[in-house]
C-alpha atoms as a PDB file:
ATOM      1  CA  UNK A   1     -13.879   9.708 -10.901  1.00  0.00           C
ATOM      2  CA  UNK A   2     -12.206   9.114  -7.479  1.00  0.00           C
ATOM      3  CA  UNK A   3     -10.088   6.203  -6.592  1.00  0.00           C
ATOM      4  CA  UNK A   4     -11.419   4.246  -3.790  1.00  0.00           C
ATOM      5  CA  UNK A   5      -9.325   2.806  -1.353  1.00  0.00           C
ATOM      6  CA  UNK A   6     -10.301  -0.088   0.556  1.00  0.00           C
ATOM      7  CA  UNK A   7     -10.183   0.483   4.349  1.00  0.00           C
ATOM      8  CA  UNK A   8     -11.539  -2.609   6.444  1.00  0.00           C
ATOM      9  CA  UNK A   9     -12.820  -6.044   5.076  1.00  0.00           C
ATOM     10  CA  UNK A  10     -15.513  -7.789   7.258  1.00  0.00           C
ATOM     11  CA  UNK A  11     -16.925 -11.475   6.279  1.00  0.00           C
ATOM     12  CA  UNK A  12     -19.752 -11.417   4.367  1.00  0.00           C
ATOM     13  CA  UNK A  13     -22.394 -12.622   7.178  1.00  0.00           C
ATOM     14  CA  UNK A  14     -21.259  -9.722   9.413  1.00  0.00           C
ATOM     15  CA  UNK A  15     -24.153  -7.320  10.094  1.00  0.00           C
ATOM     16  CA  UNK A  16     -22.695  -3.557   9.034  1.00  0.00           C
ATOM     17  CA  UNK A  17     -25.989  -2.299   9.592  1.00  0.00           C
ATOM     18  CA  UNK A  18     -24.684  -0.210  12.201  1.00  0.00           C
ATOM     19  CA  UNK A  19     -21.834   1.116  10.139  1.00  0.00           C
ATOM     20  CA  UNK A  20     -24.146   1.661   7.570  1.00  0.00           C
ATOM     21  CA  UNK A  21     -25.928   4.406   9.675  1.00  0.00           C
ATOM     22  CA  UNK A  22     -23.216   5.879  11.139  1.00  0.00           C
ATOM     23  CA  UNK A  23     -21.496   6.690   7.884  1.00  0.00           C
ATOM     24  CA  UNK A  24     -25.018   8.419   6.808  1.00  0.00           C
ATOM     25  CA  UNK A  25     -25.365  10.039  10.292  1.00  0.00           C
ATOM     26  CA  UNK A  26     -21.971  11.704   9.494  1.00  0.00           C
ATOM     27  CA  UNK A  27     -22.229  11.772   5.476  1.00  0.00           C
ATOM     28  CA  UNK A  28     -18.967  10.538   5.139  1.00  0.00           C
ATOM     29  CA  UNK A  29     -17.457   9.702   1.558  1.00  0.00           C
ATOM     30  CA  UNK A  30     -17.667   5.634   2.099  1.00  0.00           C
ATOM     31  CA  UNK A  31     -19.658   2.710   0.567  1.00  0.00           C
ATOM     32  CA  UNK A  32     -19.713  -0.689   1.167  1.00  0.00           C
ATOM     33  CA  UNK A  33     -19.225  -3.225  -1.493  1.00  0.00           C
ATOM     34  CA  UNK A  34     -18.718  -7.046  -2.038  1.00  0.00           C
ATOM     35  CA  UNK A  35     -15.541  -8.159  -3.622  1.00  0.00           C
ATOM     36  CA  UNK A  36     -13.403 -11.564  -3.464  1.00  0.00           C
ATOM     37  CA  UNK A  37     -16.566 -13.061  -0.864  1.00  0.00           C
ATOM     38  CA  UNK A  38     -15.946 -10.006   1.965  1.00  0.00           C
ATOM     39  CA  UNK A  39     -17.758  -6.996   2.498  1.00  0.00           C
ATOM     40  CA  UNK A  40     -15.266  -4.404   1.659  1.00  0.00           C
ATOM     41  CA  UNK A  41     -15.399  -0.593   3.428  1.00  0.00           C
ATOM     42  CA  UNK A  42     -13.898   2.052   0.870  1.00  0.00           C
ATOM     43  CA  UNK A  43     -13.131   5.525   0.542  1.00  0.00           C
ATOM     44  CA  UNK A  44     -11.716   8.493  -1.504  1.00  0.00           C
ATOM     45  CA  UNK A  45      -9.463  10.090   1.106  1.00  0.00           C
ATOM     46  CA  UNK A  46      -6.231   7.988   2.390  1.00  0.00           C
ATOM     47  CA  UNK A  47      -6.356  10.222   5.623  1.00  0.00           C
ATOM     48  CA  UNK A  48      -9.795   9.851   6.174  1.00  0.00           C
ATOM     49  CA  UNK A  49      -8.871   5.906   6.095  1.00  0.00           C
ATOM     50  CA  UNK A  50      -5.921   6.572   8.350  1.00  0.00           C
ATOM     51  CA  UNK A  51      -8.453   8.355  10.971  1.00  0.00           C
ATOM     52  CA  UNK A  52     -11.134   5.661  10.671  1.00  0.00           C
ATOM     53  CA  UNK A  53      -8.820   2.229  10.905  1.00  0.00           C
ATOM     54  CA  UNK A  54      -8.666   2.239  14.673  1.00  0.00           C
ATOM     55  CA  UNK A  55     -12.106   2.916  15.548  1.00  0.00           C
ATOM     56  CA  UNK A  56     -13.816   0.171  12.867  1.00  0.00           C
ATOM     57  CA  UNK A  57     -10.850  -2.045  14.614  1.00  0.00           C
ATOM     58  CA  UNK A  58     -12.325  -1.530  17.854  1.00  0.00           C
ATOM     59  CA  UNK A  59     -16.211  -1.775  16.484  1.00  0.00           C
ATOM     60  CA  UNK A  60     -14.962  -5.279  15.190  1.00  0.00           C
ATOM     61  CA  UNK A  61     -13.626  -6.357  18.282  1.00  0.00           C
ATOM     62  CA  UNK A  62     -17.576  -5.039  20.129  1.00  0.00           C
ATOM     63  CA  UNK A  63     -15.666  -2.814  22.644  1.00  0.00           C
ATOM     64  CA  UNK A  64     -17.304   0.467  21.214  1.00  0.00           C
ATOM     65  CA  UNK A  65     -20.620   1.008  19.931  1.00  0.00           C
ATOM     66  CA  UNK A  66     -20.357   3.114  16.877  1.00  0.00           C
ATOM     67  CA  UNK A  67     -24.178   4.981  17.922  1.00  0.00           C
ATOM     68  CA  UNK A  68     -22.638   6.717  20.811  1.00  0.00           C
ATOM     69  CA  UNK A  69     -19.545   7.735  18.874  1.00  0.00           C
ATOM     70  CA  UNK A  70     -19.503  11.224  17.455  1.00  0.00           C
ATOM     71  CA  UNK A  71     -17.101  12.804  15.418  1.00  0.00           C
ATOM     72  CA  UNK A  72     -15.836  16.489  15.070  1.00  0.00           C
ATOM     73  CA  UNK A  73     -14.082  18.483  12.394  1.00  0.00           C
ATOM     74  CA  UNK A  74     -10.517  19.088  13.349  1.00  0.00           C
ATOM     75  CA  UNK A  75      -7.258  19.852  11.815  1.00  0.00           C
ATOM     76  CA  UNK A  76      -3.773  18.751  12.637  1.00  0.00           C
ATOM     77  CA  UNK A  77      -2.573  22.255  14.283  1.00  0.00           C
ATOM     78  CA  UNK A  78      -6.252  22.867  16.499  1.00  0.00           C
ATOM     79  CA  UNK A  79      -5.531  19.021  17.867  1.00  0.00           C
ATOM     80  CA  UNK A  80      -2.132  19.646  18.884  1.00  0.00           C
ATOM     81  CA  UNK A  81      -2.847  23.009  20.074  1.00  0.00           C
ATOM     82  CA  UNK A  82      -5.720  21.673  22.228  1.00  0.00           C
ATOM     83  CA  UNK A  83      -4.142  18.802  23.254  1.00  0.00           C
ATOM     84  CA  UNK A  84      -5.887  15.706  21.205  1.00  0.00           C
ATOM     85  CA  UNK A  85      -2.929  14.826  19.632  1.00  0.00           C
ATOM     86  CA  UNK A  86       0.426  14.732  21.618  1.00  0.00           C
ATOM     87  CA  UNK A  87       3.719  15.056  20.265  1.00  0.00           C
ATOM     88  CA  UNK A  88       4.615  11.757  22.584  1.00  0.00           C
ATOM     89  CA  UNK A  89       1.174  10.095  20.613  1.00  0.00           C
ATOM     90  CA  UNK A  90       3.366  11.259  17.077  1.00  0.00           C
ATOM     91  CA  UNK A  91       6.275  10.040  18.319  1.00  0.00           C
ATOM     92  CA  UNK A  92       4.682   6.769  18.714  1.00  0.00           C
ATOM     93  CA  UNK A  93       3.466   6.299  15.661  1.00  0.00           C
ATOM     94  CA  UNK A  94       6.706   7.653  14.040  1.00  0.00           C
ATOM     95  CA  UNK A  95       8.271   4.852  15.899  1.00  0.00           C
ATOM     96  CA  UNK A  96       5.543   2.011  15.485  1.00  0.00           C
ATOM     97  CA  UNK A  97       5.475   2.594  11.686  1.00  0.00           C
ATOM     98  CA  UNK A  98       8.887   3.520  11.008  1.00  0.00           C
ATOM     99  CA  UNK A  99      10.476   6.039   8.042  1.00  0.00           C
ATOM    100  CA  UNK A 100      13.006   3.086   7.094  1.00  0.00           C
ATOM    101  CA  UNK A 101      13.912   2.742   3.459  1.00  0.00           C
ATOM    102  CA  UNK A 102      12.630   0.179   1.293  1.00  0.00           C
ATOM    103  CA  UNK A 103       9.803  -0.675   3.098  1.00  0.00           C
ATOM    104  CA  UNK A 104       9.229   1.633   5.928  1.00  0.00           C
ATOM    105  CA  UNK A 105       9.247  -1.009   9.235  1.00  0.00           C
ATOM    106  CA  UNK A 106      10.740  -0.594  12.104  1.00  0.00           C
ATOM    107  CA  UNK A 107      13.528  -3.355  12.513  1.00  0.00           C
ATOM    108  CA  UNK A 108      11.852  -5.208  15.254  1.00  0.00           C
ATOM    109  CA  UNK A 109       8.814  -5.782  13.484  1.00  0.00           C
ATOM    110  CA  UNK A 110      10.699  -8.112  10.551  1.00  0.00           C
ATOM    111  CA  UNK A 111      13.272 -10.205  12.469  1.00  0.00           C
ATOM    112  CA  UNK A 112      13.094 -13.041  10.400  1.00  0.00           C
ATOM    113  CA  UNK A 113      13.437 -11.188   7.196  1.00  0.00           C
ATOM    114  CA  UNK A 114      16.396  -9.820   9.377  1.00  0.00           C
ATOM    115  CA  UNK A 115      17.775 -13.762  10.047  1.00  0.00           C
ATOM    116  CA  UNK A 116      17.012 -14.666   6.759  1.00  0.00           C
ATOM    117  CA  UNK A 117      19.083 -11.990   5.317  1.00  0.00           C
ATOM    118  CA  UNK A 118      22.160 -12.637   7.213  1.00  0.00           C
ATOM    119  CA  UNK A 119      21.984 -16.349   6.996  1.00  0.00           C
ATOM    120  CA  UNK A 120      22.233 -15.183   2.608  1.00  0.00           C
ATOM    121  CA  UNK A 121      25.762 -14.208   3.762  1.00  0.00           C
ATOM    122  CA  UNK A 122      26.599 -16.389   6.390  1.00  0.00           C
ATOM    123  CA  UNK A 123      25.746 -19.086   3.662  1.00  0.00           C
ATOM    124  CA  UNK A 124      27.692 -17.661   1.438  1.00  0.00           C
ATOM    125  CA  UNK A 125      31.095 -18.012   3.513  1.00  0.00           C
ATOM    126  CA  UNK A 126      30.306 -21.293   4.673  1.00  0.00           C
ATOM    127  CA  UNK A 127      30.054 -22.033   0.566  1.00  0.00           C
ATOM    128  CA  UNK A 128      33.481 -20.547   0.572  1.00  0.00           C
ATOM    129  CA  UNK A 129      35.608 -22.276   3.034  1.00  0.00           C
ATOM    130  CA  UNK A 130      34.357 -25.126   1.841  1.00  0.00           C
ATOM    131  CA  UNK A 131      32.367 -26.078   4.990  1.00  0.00           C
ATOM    132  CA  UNK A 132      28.884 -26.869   3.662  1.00  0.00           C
ATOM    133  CA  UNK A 133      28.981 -30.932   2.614  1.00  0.00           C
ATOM    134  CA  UNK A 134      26.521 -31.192   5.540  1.00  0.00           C
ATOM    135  CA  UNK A 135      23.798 -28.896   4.566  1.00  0.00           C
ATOM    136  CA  UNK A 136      23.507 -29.592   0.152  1.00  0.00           C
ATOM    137  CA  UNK A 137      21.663 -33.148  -1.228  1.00  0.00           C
ATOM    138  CA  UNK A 138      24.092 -35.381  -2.616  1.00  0.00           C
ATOM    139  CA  UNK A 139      23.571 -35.467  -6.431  1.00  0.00           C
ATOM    140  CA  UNK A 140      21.948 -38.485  -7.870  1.00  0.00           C
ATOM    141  CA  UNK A 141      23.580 -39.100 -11.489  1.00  0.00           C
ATOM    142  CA  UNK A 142      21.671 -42.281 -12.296  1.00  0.00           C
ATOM    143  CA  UNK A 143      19.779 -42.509 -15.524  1.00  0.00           C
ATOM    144  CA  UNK A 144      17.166 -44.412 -13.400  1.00  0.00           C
ATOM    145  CA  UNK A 145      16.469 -41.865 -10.951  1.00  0.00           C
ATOM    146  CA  UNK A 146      13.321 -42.055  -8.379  1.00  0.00           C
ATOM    147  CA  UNK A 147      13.044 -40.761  -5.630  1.00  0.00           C
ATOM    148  CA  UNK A 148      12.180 -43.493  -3.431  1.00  0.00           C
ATOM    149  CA  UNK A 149      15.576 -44.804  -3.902  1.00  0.00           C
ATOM    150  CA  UNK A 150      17.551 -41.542  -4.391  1.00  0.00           C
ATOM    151  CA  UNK A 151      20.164 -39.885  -2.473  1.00  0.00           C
ATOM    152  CA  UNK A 152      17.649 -37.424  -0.744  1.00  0.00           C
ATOM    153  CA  UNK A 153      15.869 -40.606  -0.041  1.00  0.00           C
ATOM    154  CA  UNK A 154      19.264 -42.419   1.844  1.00  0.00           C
ATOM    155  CA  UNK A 155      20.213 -38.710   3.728  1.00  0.00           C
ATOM    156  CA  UNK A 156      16.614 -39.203   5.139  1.00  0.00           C
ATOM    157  CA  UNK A 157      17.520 -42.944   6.050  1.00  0.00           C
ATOM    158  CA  UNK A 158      20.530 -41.681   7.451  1.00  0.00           C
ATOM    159  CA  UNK A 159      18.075 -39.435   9.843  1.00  0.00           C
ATOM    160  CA  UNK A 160      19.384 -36.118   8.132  1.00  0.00           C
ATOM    161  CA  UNK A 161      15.721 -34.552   7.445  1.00  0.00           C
ATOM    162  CA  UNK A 162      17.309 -31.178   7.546  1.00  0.00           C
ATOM    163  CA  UNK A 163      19.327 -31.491   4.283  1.00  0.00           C
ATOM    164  CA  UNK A 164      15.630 -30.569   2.478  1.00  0.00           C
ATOM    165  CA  UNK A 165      15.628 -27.367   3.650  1.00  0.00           C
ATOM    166  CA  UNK A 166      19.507 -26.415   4.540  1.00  0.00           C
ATOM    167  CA  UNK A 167      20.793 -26.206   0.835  1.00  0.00           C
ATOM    168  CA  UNK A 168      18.631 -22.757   0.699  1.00  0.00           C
ATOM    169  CA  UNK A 169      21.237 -21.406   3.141  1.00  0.00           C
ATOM    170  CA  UNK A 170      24.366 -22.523   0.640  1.00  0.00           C
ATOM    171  CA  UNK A 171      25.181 -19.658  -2.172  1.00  0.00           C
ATOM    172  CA  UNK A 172      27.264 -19.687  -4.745  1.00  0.00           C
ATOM    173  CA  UNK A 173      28.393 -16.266  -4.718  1.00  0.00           C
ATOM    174  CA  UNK A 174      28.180 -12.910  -3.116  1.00  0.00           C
ATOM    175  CA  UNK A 175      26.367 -11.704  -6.092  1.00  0.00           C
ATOM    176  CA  UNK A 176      24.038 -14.807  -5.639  1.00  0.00           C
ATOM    177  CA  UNK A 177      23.715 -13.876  -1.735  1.00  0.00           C
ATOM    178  CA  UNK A 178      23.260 -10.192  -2.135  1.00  0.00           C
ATOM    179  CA  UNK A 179      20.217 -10.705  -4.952  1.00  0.00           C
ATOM    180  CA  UNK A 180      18.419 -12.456  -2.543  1.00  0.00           C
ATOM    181  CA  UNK A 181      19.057 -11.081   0.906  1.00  0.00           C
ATOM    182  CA  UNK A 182      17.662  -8.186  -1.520  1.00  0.00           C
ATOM    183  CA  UNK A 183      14.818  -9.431  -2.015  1.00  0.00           C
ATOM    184  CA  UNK A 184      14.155 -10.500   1.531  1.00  0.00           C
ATOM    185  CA  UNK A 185      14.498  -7.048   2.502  1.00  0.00           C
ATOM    186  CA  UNK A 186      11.745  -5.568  -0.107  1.00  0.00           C
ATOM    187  CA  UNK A 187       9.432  -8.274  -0.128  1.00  0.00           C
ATOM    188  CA  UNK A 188       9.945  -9.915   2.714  1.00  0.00           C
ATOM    189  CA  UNK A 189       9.675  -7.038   5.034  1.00  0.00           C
ATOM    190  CA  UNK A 190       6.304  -5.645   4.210  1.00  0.00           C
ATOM    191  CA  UNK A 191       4.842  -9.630   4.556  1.00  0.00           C
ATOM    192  CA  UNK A 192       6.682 -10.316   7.835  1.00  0.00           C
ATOM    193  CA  UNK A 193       5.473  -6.605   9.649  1.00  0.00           C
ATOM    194  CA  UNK A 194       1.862  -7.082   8.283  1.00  0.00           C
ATOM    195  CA  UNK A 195       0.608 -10.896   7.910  1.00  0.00           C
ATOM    196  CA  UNK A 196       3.261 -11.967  11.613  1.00  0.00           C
ATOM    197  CA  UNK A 197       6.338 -13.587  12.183  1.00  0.00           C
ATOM    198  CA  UNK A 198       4.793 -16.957  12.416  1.00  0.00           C
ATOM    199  CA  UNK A 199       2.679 -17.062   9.409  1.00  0.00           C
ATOM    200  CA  UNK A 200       5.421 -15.743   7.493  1.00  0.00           C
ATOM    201  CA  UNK A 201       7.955 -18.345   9.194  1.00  0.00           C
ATOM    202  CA  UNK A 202       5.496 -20.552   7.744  1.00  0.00           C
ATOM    203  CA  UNK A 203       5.624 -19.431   4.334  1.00  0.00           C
ATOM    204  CA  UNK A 204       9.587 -19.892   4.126  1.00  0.00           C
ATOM    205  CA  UNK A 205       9.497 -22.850   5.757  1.00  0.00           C
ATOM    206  CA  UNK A 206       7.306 -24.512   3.631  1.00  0.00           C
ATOM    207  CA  UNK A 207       8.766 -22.862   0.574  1.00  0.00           C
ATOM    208  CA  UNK A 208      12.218 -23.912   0.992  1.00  0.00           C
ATOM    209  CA  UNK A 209      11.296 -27.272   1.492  1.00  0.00           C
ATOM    210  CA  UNK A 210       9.018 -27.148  -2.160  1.00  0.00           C
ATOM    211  CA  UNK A 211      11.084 -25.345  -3.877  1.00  0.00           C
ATOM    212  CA  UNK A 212      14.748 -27.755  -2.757  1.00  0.00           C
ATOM    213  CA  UNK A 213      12.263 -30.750  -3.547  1.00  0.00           C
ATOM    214  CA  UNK A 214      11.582 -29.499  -6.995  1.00  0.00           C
ATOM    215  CA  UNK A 215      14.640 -28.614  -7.929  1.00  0.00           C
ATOM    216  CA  UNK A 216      16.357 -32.114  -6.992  1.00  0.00           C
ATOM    217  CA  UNK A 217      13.739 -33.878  -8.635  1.00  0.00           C
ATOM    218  CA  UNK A 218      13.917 -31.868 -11.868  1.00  0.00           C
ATOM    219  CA  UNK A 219      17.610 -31.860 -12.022  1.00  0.00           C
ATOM    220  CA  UNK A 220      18.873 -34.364  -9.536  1.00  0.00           C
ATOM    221  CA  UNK A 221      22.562 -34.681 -11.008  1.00  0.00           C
ATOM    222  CA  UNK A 222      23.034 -30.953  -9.925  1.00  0.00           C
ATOM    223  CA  UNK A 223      24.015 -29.225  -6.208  1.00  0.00           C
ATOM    224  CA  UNK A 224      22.131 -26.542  -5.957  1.00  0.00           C
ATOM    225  CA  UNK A 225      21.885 -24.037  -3.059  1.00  0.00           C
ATOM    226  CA  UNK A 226      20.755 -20.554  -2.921  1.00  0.00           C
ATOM    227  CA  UNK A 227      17.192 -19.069  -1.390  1.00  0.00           C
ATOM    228  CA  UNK A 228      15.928 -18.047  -4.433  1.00  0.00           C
ATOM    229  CA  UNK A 229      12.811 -20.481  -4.745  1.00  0.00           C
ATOM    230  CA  UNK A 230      11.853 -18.647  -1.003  1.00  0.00           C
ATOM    231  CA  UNK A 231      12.365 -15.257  -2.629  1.00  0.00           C
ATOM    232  CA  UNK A 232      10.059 -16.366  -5.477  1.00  0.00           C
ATOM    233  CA  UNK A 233       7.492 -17.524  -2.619  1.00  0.00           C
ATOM    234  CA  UNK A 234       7.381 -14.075  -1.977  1.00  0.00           C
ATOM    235  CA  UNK A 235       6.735 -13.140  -5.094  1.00  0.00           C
ATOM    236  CA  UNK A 236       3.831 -14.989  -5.626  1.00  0.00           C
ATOM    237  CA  UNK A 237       2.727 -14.302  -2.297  1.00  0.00           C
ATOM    238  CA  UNK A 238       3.279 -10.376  -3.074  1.00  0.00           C
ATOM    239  CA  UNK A 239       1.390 -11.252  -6.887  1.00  0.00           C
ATOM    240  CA  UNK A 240      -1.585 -12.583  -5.199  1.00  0.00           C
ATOM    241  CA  UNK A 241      -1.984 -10.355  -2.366  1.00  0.00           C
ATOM    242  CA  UNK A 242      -1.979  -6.945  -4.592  1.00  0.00           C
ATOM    243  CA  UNK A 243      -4.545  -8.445  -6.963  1.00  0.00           C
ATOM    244  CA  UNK A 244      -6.710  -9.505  -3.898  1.00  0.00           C
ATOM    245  CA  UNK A 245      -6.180  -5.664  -1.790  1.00  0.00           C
ATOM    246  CA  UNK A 246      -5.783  -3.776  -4.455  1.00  0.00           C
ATOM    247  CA  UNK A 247      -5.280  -1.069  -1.891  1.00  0.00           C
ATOM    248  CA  UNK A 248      -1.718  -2.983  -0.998  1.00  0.00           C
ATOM    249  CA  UNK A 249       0.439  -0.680  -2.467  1.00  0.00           C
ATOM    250  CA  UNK A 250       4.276  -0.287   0.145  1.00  0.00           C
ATOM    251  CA  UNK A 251       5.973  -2.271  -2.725  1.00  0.00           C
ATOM    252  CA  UNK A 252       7.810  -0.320  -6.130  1.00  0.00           C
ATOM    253  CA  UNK A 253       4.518  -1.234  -8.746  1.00  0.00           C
ATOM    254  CA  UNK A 254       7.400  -2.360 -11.418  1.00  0.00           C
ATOM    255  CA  UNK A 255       9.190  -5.069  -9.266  1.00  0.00           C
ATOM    256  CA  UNK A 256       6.625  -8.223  -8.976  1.00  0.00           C
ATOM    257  CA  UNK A 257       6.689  -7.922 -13.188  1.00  0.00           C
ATOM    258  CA  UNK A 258      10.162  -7.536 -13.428  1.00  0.00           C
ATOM    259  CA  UNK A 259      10.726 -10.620 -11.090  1.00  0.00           C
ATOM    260  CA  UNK A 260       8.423 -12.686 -13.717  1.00  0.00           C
ATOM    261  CA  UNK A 261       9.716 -11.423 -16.489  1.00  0.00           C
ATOM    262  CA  UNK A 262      13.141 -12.225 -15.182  1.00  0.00           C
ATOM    263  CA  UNK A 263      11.469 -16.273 -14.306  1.00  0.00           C
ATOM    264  CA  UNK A 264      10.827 -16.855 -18.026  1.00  0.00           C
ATOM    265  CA  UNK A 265      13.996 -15.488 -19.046  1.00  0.00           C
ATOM    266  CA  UNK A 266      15.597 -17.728 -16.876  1.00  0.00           C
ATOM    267  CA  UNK A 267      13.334 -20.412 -17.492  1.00  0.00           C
ATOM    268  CA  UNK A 268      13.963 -19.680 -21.877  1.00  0.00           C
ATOM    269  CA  UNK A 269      17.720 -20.945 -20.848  1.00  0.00           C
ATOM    270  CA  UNK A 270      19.069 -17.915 -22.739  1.00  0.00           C
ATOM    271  CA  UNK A 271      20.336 -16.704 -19.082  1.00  0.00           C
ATOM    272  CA  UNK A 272      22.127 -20.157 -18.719  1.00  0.00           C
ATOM    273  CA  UNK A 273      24.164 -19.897 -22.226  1.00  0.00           C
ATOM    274  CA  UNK A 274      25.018 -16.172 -22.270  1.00  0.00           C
ATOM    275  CA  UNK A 275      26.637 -16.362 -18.200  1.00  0.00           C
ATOM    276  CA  UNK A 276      27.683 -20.288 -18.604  1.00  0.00           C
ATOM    277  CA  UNK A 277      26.065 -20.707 -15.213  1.00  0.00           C
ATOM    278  CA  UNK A 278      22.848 -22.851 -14.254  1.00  0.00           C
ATOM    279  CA  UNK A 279      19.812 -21.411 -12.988  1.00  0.00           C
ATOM    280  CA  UNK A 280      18.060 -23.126 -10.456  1.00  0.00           C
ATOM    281  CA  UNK A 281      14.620 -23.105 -12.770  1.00  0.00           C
ATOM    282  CA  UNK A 282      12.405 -25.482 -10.972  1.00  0.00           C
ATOM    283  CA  UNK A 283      12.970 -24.236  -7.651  1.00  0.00           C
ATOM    284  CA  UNK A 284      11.848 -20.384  -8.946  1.00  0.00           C
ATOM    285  CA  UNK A 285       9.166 -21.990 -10.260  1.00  0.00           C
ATOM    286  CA  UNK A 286       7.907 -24.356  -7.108  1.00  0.00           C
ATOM    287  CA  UNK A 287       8.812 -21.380  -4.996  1.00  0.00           C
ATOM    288  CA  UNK A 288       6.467 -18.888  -6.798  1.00  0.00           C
ATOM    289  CA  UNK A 289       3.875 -21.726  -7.420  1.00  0.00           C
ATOM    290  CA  UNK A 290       3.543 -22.927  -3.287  1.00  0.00           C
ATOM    291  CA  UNK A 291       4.039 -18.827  -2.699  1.00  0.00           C
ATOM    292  CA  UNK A 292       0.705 -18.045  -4.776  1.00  0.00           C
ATOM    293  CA  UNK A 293      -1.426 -21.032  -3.003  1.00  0.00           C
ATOM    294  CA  UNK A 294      -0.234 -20.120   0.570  1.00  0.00           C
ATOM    295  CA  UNK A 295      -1.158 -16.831  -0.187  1.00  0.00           C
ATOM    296  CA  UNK A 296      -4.530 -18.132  -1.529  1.00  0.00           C
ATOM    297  CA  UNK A 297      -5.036 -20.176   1.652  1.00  0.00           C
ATOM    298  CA  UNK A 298      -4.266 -16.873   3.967  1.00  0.00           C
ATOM    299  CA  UNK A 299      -6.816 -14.695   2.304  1.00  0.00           C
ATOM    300  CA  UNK A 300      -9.521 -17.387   2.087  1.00  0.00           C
ATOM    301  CA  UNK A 301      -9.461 -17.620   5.385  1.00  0.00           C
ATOM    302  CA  UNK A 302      -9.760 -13.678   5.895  1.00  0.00           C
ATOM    303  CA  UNK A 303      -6.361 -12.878   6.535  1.00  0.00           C
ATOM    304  CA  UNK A 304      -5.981 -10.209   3.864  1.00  0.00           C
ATOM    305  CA  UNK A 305      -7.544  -7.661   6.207  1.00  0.00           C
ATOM    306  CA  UNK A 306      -4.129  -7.357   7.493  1.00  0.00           C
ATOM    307  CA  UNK A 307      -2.925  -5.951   4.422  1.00  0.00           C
ATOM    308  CA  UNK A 308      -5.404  -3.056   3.981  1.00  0.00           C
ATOM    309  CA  UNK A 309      -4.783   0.482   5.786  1.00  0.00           C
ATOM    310  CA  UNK A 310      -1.890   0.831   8.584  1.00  0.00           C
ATOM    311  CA  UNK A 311      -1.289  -2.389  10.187  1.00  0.00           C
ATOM    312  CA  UNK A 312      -2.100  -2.393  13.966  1.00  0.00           C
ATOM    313  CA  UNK A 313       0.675  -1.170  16.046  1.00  0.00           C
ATOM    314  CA  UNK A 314       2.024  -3.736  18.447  1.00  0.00           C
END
């Protein structure tokens, strides 16, 4: 039985009647189905999806009409040979879609994962000359903690709104810094270069802010620092997205289990009392938890299109 690879979601009201008759007029190997309230376009062949992507783009968009489109048998060698396909055209795409490492971008596509990354370092010295009293929430030791009269509560009094997001830049350790600049760069990556720099700005903006704010209020006689809870937005964001494009697959299958299974190890304390060192639990978990909604939110609203076949080259 062949595996069928989604190749272009439309919303479910959108007439594919058209598309319908052009894929019997050229009895290709597709079908249309409805999954997760979308009408989903599938096929066998990950070329043949490759081939197709721009064209149902433009069909989409109404600049083509898909009757007067007709399409000929060709292989790689005849195309270059006659022309259809330049060598500039492949170096294009070689440069639009990148043969990078972990994760295959080109570096211009992810700058923020790029920031991010550094700013895991840069945190990381600041941490160690002592220079970072201005960015971390004051602990709040009281037995009668709330919030409303906390020490989060007089920094925001004080007009210092940024200290609930700034103690994500503050880690403990370059082992602490290079785990997450880590996994920035694998997880990070792929969201930034297909969902946009602004919705993913978004996501760790928001993230950081849940993930701080859950952490002080679980534990608020503890500084705590480190971008973890954003790395665990990603996570979520990465667990939801594969299960909703099942097609999604530019990330190692093994790691979004691994980073779970590594939560509730964390989260069983066993972590804490065989390394003596706290785990920042509740901002994992508030990280992962505000990860999987915003992803819920983005693909509700139809953004998970993004994530099936090549991303648009721009």
């Amino acid at each position: 039985m062949s595996h069928w690879i989604p190749i272009y979601q439309f919303p479910l009201d959108r007439d594919l009647a058209d598309l319908a008759h052009f894929i019997r007029r050229h009895r290709l190997p597709l079908r249309i189905t409805e999954e997760n309230n979308c009408q989903v376009l599938s096929g066998p062949d990950p070329q043949l999806a490759e081939l197709l992507l721009p064209l149902l783009r433009r069909w989409d968009a109404g600049e083509i009409d898909l009757a007067t489109v007709r399409l000929e048998p060709i292989d790689a060698q005849d195309a270059r040979a006659s022309g259809a396909v330049s060598d500039e055209a492949e170096e294009q795409d070689s440069e639009e879609l990148g043969d990078l490492p972990l994760g295959g971008w080109p570096l211009r596509k992810t700058p923020l994962s790029l920031v991010l990354i550094a700013v895991c370092f840069i945190g990381w010295l600041l941490r160690h000359y002592g220079l970072v009293n201005g960015l971390l929430i004051y602990p709040d030791p009281r037995a009668d903690f709330q919030l409303g009269s906390s020490s989060l509560a007089w920094h925001w009094a004080q007009g210092e709104y940024w200290r609930l997001w700034t103690p994500a830049i503050v880690h403990l350790s370059l082992p602490h810094a290079l785990f997450n600049a880590l996994g920035i760069w694998i997880l990070g990556r792929p969201l930034e270069a297909r969902a946009g720099t602004l919705l993913f700005a978004l996501l760790v903006f928001v993230s950081a802010a849940i993930a701080n704010l859950a952490q002080y209020c679980w534990s608020p006689e503890i500084q705590f620092g480190g971008m973890s809870g954003v790395v665990y937005a990603l996570v979520g964001a990465v667990f939801l997205l594969q299960r909703w494009v099942p097609g999604w697959r530019e990330l190692p299958a093994g790691l979004v289990p691994l980073a779970l299974g590594w939560l509730l190890l964390c989260a069983s304390g066993l972590v804490t009392y065989v390394i003596g060192t706290g785990i920042a639990n509740a901002a994992h978990i508030g990280g992962f938890i505000c990860g999987l909604l915003l992803a819920l939110i983005y693909c509700l609203a139809g953004g998970a299109h993004q994530f099936i076949g090549k991303p648009a080259s721009g």
